[in-house]
PDB file of N, CA and C in Angstrom:
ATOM      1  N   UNK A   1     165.073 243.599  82.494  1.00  0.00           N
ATOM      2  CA  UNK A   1     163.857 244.145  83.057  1.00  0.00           C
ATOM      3  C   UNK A   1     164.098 245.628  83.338  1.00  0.00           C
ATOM      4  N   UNK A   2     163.336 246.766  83.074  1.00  0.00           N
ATOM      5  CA  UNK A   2     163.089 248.062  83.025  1.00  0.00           C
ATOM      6  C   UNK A   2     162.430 248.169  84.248  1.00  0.00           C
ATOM      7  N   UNK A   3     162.521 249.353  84.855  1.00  0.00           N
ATOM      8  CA  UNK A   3     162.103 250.247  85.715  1.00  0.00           C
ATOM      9  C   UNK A   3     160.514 249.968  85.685  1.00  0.00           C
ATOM     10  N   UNK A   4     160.047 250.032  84.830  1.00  0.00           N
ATOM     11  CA  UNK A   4     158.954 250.152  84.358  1.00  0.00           C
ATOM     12  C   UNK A   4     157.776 248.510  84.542  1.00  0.00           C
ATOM     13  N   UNK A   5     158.761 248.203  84.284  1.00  0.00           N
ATOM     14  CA  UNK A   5     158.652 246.797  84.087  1.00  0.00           C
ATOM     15  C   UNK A   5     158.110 245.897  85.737  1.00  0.00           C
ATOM     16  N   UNK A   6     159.411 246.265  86.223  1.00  0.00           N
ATOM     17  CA  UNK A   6     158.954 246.018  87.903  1.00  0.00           C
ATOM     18  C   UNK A   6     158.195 246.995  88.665  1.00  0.00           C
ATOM     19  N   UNK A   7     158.048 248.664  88.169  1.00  0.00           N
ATOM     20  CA  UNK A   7     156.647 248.910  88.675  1.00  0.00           C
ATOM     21  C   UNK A   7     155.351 248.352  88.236  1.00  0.00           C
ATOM     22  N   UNK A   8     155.083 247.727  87.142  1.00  0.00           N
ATOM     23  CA  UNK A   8     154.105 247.227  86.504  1.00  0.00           C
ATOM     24  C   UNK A   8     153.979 245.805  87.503  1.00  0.00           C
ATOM     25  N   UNK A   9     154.866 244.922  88.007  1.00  0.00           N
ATOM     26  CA  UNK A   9     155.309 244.185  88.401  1.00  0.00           C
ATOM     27  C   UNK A   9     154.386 243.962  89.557  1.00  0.00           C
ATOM     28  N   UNK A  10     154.664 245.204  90.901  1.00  0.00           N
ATOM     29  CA  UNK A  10     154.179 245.541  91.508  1.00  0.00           C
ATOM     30  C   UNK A  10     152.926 246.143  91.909  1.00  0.00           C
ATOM     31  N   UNK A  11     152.663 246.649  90.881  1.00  0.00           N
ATOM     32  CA  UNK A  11     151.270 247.000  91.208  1.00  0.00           C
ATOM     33  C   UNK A  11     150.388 245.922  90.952  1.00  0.00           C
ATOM     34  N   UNK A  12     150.476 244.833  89.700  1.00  0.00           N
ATOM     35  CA  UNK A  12     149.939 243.875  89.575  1.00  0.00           C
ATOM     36  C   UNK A  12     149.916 242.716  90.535  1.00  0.00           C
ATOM     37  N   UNK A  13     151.132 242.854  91.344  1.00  0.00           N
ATOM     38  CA  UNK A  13     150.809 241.866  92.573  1.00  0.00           C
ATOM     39  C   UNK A  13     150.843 241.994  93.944  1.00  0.00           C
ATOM     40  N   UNK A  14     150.796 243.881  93.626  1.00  0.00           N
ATOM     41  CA  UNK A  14     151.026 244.236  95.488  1.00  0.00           C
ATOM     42  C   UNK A  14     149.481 244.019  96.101  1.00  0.00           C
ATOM     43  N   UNK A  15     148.335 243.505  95.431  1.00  0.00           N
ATOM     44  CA  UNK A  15     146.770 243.202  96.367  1.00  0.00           C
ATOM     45  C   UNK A  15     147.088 241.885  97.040  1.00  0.00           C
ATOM     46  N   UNK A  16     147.837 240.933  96.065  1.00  0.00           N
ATOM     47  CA  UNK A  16     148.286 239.302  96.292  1.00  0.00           C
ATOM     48  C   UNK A  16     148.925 239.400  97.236  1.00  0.00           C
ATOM     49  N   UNK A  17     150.136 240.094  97.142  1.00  0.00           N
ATOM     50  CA  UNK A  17     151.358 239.942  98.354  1.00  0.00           C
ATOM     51  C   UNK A  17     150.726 240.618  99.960  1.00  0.00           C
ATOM     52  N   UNK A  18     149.629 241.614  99.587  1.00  0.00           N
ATOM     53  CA  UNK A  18     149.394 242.758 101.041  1.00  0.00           C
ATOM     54  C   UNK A  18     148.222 241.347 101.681  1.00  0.00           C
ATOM     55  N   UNK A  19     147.345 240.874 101.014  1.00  0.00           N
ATOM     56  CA  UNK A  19     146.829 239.897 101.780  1.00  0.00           C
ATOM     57  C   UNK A  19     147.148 238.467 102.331  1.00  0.00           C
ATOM     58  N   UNK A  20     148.221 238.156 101.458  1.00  0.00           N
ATOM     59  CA  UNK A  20     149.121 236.515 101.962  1.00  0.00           C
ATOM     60  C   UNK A  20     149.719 237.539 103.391  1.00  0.00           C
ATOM     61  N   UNK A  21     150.458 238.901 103.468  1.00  0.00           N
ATOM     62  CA  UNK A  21     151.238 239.398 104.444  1.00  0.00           C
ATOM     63  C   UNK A  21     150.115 239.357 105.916  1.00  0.00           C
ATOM     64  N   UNK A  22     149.201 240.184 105.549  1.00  0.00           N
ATOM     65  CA  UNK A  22     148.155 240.606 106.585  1.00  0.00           C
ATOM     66  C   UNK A  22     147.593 238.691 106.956  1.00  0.00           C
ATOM     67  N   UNK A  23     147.325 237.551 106.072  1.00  0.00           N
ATOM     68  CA  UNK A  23     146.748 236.939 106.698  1.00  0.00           C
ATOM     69  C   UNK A  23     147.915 235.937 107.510  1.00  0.00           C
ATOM     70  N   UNK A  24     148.941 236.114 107.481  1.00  0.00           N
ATOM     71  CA  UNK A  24     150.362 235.266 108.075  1.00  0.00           C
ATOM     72  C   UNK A  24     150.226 235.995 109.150  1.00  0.00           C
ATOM     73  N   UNK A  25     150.411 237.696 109.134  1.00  0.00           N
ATOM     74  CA  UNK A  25     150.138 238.135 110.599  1.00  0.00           C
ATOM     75  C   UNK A  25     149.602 237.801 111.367  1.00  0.00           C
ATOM     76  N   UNK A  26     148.049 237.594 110.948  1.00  0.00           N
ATOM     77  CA  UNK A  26     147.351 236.983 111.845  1.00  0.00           C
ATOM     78  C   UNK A  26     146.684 235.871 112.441  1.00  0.00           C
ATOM     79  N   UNK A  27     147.565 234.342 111.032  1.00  0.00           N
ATOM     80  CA  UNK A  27     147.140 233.470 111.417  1.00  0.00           C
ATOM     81  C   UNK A  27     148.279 233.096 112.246  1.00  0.00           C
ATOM     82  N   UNK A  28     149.578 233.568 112.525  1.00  0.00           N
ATOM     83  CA  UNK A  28     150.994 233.767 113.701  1.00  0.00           C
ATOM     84  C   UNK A  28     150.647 232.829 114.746  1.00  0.00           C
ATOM     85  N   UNK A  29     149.517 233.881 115.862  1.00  0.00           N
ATOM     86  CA  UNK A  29     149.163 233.779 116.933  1.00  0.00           C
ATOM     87  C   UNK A  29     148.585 231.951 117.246  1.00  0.00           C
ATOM     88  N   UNK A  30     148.142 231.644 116.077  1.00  0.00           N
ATOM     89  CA  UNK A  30     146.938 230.550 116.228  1.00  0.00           C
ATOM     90  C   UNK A  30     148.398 229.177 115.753  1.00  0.00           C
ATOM     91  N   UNK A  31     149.123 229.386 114.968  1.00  0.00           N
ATOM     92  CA  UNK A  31     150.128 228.475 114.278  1.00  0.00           C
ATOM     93  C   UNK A  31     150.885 228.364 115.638  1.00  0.00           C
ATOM     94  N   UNK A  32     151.381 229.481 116.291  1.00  0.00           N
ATOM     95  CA  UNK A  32     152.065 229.167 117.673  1.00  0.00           C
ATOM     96  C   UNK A  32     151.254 228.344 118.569  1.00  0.00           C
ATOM     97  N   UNK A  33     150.056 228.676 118.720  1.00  0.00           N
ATOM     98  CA  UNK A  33     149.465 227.786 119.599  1.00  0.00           C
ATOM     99  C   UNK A  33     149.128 226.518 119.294  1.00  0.00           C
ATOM    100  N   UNK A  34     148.710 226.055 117.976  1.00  0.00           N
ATOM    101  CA  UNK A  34     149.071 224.542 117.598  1.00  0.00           C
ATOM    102  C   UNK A  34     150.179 223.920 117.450  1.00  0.00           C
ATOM    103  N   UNK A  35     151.604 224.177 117.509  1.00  0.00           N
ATOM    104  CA  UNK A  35     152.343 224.136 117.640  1.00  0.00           C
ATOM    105  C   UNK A  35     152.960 224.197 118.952  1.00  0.00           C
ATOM    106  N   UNK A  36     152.352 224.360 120.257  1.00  0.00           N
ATOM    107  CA  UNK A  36     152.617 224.348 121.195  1.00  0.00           C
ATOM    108  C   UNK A  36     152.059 223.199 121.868  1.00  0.00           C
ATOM    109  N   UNK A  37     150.785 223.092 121.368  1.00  0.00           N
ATOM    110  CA  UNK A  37     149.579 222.003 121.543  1.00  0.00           C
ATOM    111  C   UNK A  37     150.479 220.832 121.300  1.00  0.00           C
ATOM    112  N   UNK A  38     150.702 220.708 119.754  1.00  0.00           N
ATOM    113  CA  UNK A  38     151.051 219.548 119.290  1.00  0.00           C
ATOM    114  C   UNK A  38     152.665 218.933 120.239  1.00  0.00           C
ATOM    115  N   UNK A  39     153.641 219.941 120.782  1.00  0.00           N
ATOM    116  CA  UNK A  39     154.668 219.466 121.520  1.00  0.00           C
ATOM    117  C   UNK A  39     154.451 218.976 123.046  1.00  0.00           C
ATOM    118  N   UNK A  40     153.357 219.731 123.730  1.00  0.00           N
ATOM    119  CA  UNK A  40     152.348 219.198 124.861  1.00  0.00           C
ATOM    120  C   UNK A  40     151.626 217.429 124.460  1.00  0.00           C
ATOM    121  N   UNK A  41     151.411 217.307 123.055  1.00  0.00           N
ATOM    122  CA  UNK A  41     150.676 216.061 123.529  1.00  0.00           C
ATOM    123  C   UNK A  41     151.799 215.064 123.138  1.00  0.00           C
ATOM    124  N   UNK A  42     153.075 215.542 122.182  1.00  0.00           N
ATOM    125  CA  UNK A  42     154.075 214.539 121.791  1.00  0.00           C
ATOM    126  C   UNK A  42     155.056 214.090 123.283  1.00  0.00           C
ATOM    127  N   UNK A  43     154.476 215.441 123.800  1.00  0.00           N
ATOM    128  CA  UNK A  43     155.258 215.132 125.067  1.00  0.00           C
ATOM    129  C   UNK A  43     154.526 213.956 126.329  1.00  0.00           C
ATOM    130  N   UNK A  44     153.551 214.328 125.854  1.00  0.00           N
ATOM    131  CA  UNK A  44     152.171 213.348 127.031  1.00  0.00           C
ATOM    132  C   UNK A  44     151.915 211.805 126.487  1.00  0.00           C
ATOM    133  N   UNK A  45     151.971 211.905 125.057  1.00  0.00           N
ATOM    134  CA  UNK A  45     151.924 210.574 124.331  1.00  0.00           C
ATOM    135  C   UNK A  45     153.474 209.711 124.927  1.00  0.00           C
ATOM    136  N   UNK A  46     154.640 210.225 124.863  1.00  0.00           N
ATOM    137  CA  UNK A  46     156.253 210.043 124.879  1.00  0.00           C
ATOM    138  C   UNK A  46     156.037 209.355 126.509  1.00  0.00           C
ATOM    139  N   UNK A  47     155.486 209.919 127.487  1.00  0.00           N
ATOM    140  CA  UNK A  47     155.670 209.577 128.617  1.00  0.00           C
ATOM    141  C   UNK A  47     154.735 208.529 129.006  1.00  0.00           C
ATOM    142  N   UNK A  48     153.361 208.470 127.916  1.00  0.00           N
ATOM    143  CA  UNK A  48     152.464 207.086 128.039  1.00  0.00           C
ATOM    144  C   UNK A  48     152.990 206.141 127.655  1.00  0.00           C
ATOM    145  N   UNK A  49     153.714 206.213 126.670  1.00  0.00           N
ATOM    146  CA  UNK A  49     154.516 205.067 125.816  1.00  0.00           C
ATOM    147  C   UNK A  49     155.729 204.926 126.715  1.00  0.00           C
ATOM    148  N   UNK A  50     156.627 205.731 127.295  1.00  0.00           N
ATOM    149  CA  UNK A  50     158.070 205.264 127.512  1.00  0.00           C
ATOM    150  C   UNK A  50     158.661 205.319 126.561  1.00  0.00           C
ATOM    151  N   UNK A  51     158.396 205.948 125.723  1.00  0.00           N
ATOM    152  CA  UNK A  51     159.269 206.392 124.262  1.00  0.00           C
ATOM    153  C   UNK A  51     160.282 207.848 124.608  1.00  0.00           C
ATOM    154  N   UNK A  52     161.433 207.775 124.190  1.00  0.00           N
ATOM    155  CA  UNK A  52     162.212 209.061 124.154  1.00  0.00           C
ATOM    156  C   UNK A  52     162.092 210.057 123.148  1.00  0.00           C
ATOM    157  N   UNK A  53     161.964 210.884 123.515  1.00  0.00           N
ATOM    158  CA  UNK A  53     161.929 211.724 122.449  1.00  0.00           C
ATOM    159  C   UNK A  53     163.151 213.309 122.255  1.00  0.00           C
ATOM    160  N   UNK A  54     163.835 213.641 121.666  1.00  0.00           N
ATOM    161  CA  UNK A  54     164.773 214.622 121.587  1.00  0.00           C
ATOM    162  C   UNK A  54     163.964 216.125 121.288  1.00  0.00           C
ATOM    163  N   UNK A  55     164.218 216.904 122.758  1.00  0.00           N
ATOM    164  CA  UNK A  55     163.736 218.296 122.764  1.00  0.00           C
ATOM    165  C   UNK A  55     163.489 219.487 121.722  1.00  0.00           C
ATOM    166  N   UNK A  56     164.724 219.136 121.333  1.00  0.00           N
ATOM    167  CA  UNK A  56     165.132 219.785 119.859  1.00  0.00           C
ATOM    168  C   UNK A  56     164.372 219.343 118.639  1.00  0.00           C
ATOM    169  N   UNK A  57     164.046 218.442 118.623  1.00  0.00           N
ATOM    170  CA  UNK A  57     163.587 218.151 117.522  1.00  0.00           C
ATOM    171  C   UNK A  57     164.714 217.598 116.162  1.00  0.00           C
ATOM    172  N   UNK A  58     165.843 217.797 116.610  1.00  0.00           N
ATOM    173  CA  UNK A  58     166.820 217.956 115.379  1.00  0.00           C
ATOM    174  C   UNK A  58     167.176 216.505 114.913  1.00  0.00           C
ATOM    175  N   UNK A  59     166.695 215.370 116.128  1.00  0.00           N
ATOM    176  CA  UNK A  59     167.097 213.965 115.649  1.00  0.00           C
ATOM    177  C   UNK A  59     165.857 213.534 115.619  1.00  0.00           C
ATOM    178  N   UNK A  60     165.340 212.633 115.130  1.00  0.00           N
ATOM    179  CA  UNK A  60     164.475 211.487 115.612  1.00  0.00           C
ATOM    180  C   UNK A  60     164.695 210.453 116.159  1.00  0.00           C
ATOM    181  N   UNK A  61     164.250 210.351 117.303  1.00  0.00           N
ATOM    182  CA  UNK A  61     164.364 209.502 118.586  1.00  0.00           C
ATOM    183  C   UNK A  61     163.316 208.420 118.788  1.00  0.00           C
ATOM    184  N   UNK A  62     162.098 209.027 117.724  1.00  0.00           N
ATOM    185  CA  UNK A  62     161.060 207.975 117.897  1.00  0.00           C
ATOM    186  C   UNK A  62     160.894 206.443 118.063  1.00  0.00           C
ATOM    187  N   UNK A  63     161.898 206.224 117.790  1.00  0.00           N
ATOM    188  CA  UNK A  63     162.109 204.232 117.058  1.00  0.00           C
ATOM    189  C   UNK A  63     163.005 203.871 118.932  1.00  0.00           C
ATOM    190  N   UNK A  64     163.168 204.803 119.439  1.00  0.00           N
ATOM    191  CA  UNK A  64     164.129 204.120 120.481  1.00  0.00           C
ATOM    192  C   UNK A  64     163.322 204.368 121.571  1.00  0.00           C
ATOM    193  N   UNK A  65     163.072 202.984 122.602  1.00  0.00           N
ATOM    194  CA  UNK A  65     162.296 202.720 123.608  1.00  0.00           C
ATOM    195  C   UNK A  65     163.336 202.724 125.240  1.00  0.00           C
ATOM    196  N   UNK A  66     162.463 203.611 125.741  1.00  0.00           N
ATOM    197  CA  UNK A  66     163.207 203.759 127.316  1.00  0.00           C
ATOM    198  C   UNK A  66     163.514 202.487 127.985  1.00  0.00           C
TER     199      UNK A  66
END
């Protein structure tokens, strides 16, 4: 690949890449907050059930009952 080649590269997909960038920026804010949501109700569901659940996330704990 030439110089040339990957400026051509770029210009052909820097409109694609500047709007996937700009809309991740700003869908950030909203992904954190469902994601915060969703550990609030795993946490509220966990304590209706008596189910354990691991903070981390790194095991699944789901199958094991308090």
């Amino acid at each position: 690949m030439e110089v040339t080649d990957l400026i051509n590269l770029m210009v052909n997909n820097g409109f694609a890449i500047a709007v996937a960038g700009y809309l991740l920026i700003r869908l950030e804010k909203q992904i954190n907050n469902l994601s915060s949501s969703i550990n609030k109700l795993n946490t509220i569901i966990s304590t209706k059930l008596g189910v354990v659940i691991d903070a981390d996330g790194s095991i699944d704990d789901s199958h094991k009952v308090a």
